[in-house]
Protein backbone atom coordinates (compact mmCIF):
# COMPACT_ATOMS: atom_id res chain seq x y z
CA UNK A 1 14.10 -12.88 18.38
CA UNK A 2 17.53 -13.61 16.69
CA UNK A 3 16.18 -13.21 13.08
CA UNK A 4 12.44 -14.23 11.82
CA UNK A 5 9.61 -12.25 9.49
CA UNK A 6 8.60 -9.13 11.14
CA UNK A 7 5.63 -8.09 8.81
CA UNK A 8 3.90 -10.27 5.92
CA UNK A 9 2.46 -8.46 3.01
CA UNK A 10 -0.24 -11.27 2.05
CA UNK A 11 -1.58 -8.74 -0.76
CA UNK A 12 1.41 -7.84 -2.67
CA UNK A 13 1.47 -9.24 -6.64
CA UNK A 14 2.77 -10.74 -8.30
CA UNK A 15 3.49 -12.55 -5.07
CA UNK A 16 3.34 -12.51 -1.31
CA UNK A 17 6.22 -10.83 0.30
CA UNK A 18 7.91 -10.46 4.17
CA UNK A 19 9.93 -8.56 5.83
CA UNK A 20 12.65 -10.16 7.41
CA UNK A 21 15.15 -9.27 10.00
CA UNK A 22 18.38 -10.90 10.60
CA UNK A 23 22.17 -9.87 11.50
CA UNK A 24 24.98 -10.07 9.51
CA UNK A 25 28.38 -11.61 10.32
CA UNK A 26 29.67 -8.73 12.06
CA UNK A 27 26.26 -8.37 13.90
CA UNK A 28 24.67 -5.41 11.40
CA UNK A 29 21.30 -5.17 11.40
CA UNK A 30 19.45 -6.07 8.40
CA UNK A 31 16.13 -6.00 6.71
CA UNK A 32 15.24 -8.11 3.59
CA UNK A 33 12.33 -7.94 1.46
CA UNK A 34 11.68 -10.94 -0.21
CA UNK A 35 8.85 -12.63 -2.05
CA UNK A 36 7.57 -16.43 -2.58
CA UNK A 37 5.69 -18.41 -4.86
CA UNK A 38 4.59 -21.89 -3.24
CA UNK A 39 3.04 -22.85 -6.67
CA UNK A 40 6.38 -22.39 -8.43
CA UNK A 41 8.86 -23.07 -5.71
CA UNK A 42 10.28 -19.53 -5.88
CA UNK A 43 11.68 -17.04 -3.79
CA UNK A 44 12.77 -13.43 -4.87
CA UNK A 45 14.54 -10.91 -3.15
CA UNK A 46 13.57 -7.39 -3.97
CA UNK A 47 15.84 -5.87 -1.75
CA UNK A 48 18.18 -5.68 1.20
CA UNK A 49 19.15 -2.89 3.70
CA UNK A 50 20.19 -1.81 7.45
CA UNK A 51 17.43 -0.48 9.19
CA UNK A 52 17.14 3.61 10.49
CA UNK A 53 16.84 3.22 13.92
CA UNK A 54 15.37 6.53 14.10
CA UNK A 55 11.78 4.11 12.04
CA UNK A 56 12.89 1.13 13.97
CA UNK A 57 13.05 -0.32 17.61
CA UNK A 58 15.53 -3.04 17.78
CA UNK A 59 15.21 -3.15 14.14
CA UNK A 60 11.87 -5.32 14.67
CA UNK A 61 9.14 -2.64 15.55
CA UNK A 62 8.08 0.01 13.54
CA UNK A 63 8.31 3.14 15.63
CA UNK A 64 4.30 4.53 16.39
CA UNK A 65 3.21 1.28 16.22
């Protein structure tokens, strides 16, 4: 996996939120949190930042899980 959702949050308010994982252009890791609202066409990031890879494997697994 390239880039994708790596966790849903289905019961966050005011709206649903993921987890997604992607790279940037120089091939950083990165995480963004971002919610959607299907009934009002809208998307919201809450926030973006490179993964510890001391909580992470390959940036997609939570470590212990």
């Amino acid at each position: 996996m390239s880039s994708g959702i790596i966790e849903e949050y289905r019961d966050d308010k005011p709206y649903p939120s993921l987890l997604i994982y992607g790279r940037t252009q120089n091939g950083r890791p990165l995480h963004i949190v971002c919610a959607y609202s299907g009934e009002d066409d809208l998307a919201i990031v809450i926030t973006a930042y490179q993964p510890d890879p001391n909580v992470w494997i390959d940036f997609k697994r939570r470590r212990g899980k």
